[in-house]
Every structure is written in C-alpha cells, then in structure tokens.
N, C-alpha and C. Protein backbone atom coordinates (compact mmCIF):
# COMPACT_ATOMS: atom_id res chain seq x y z
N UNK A 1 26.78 -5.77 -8.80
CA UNK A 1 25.45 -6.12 -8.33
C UNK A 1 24.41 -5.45 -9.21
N UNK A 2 23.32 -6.21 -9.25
CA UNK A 2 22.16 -5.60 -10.34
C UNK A 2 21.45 -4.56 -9.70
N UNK A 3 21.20 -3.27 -10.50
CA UNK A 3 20.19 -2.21 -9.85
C UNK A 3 18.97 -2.52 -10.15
N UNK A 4 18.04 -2.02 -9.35
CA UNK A 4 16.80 -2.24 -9.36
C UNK A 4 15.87 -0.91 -8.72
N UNK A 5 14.86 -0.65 -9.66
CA UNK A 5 13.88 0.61 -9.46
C UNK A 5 12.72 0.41 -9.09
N UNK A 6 11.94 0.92 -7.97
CA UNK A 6 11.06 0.71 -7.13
C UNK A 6 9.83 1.85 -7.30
N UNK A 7 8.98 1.79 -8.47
CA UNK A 7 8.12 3.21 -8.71
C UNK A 7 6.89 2.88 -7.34
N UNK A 8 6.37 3.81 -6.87
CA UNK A 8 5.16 3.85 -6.49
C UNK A 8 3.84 4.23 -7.09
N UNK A 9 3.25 3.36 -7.62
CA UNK A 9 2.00 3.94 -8.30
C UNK A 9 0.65 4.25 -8.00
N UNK A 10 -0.11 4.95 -7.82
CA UNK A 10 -1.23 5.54 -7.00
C UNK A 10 -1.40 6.65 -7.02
N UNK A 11 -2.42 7.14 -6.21
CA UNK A 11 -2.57 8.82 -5.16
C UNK A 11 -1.13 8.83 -4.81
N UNK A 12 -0.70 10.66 -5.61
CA UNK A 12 0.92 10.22 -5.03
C UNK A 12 2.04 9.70 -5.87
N UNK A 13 1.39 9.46 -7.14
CA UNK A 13 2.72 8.53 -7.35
C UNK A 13 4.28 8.61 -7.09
N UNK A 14 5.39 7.92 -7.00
CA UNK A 14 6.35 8.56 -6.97
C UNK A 14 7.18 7.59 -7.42
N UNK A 15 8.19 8.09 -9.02
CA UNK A 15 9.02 7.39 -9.58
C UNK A 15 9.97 7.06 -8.83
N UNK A 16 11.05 6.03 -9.08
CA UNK A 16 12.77 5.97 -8.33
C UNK A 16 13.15 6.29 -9.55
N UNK A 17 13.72 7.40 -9.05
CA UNK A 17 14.95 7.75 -9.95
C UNK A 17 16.52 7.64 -9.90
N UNK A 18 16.72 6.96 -8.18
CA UNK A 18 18.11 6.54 -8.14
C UNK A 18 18.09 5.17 -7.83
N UNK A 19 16.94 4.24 -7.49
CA UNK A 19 17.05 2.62 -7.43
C UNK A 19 18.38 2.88 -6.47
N UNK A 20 18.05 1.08 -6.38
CA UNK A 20 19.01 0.39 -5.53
C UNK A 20 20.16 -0.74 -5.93
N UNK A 21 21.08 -1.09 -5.45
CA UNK A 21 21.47 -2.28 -5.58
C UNK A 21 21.63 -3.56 -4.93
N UNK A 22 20.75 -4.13 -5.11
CA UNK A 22 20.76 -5.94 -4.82
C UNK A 22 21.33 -7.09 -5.10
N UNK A 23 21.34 -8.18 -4.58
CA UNK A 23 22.09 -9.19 -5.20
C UNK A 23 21.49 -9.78 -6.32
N UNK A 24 20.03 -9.46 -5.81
CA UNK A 24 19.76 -10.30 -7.10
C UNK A 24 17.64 -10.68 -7.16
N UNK A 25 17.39 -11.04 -7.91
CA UNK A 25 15.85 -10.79 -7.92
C UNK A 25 14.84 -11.44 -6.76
N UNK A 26 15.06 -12.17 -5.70
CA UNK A 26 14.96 -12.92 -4.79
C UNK A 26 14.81 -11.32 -3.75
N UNK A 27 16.10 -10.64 -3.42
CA UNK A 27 15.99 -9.82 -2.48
C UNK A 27 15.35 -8.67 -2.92
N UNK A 28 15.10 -8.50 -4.62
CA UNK A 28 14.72 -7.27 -5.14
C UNK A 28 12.75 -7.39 -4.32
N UNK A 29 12.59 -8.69 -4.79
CA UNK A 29 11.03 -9.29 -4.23
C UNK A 29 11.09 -8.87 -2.86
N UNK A 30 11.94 -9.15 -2.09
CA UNK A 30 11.63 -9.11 -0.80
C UNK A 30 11.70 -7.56 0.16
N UNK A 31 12.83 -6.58 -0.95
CA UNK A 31 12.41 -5.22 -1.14
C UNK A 31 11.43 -4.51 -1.26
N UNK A 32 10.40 -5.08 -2.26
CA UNK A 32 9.09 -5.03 -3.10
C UNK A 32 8.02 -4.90 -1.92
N UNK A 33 8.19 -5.94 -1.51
CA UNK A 33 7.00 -6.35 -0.26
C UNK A 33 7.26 -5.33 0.84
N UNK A 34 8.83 -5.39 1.17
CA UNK A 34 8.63 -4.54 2.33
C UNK A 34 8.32 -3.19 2.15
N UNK A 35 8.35 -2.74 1.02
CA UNK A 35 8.33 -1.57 0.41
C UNK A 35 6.32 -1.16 0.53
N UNK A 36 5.84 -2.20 0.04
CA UNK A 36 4.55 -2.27 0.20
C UNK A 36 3.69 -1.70 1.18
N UNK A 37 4.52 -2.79 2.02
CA UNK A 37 4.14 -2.34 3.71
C UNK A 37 4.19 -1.01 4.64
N UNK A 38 5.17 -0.60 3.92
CA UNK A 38 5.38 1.04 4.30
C UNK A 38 4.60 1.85 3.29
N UNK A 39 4.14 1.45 2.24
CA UNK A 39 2.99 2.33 1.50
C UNK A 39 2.05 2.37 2.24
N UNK A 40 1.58 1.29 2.75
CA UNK A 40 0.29 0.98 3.65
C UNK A 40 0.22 1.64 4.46
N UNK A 41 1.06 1.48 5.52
CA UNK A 41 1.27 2.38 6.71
C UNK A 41 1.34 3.78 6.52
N UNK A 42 2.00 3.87 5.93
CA UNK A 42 1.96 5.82 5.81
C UNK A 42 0.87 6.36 4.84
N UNK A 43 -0.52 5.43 4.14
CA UNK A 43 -0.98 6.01 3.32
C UNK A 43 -2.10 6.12 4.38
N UNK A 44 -2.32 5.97 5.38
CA UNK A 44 -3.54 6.17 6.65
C UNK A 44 -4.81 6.00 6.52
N UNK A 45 -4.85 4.62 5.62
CA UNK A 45 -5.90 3.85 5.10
C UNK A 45 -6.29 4.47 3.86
N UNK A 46 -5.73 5.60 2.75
CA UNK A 46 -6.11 6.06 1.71
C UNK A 46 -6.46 5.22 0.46
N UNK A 47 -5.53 4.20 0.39
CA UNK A 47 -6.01 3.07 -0.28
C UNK A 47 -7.29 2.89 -0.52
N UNK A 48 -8.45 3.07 0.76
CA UNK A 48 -9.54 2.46 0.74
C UNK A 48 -10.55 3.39 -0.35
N UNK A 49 -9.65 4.58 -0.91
CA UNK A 49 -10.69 5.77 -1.53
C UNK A 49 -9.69 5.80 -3.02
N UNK A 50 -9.24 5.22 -3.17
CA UNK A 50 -8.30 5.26 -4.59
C UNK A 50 -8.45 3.87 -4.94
N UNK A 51 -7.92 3.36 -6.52
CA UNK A 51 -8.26 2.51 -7.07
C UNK A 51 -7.57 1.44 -6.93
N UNK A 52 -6.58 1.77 -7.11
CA UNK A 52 -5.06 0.80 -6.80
C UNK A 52 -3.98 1.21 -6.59
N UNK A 53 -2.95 1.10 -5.75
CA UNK A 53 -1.75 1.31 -5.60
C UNK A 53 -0.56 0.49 -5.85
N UNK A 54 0.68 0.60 -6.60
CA UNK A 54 1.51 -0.24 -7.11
C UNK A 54 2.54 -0.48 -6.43
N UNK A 55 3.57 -1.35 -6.22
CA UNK A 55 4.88 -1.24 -5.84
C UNK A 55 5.33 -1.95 -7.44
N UNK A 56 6.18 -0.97 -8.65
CA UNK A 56 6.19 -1.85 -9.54
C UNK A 56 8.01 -1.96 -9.49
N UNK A 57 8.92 -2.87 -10.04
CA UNK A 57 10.06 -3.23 -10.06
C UNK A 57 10.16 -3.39 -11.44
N UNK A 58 11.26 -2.36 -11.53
CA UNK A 58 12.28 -2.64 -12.67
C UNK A 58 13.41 -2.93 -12.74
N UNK A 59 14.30 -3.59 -13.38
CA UNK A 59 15.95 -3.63 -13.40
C UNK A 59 16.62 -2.60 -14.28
N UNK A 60 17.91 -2.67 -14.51
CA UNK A 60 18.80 -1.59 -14.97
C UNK A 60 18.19 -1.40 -16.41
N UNK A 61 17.66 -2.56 -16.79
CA UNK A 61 17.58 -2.46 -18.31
C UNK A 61 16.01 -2.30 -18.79
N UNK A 62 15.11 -1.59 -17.56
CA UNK A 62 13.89 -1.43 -18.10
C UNK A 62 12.88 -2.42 -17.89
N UNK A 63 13.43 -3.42 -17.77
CA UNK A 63 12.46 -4.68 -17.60
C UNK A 63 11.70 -5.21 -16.17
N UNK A 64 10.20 -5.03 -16.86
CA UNK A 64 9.29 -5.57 -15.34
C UNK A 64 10.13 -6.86 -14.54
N UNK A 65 10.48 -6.90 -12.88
CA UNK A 65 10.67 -7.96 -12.22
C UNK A 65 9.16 -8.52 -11.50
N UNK A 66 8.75 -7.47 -10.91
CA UNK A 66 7.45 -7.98 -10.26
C UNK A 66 6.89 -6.80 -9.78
N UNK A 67 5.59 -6.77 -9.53
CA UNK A 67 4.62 -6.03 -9.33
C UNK A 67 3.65 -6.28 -8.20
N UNK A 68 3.79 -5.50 -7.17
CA UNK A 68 2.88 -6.03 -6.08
C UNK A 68 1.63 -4.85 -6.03
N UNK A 69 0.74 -4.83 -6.02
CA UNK A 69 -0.76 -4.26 -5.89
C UNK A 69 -1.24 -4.61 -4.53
N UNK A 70 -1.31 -3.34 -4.40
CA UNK A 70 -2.41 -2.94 -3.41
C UNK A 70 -4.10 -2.29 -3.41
N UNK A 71 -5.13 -2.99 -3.26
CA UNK A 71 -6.25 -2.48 -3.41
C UNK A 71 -7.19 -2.86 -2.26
N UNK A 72 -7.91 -2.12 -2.02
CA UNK A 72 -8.93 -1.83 -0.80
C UNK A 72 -10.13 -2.06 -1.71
N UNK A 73 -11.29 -3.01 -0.70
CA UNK A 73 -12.46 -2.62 -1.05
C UNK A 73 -13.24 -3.18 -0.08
N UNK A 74 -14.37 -2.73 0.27
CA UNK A 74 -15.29 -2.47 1.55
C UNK A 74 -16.47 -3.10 1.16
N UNK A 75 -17.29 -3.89 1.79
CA UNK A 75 -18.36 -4.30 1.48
C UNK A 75 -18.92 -2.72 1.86
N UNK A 76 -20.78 -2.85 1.07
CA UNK A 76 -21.90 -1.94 1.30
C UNK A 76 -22.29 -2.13 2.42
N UNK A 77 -22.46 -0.66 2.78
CA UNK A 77 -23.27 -0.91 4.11
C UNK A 77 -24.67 -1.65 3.70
C-alpha cells in the first residue's frame, strides 16, 4: 500500500514524520479533509489571526498529492 505524509502548515506547524498507509490517492484526499477539520476544531478559531493554514500531502516519493488551505477572514467592522 502507498504511504502518504500529512504536514500541517501554519501557527504551529507540524511535519509527519511517520505518514500513513492508504490504498490509494482517493482515501489519501479524504484523509486530507478530515484531517482539516480537526485543525479547525482544535485551533479555537486561531485561524482567524494567522494567514493561512495548510493540510499539505505528500507520497513516499516526495511528491505533492493535494493541498487543502485553510484561511479566515472577517469583514471590517
């Protein structure tokens, strides 16, 4: 099965340094997202004061799969 590495990029960043294994780039995506979602949640709306936050995906061999971004922005009062 193909490995796949899940960095977090932001306030915080935090590399994978042991990845996972998936079947295949379909579930690596659907890793990605859910992965997202728990950035969100545990970042306790910090997003809204930082620039962008990443969920980025790599495979065994270095290569971008997909990249999901997270960014906050607020209209002016």
């Amino acid at each position: 099965m193909p490995h796949y590495y899940f960095d977090v990029r932001g306030d915080g960043s935090a590399p994978d340094e042991v990845g996972i294994e998936l079947s295949g780039p379909i579930e690596a995506r659907a890793e990605a997202a859910r992965l997202a979602g728990e950035v969100l949640k545990e970042a306790d709306g910090a997003f809204w004061t930082t620039p962008e936050w990443q969920v980025h995906v790599t495979d065994e061999l270095g290569a971008t799969l997909c990249t999901v971004s997270i960014r906050g922005s607020m209209a002016r009062p």
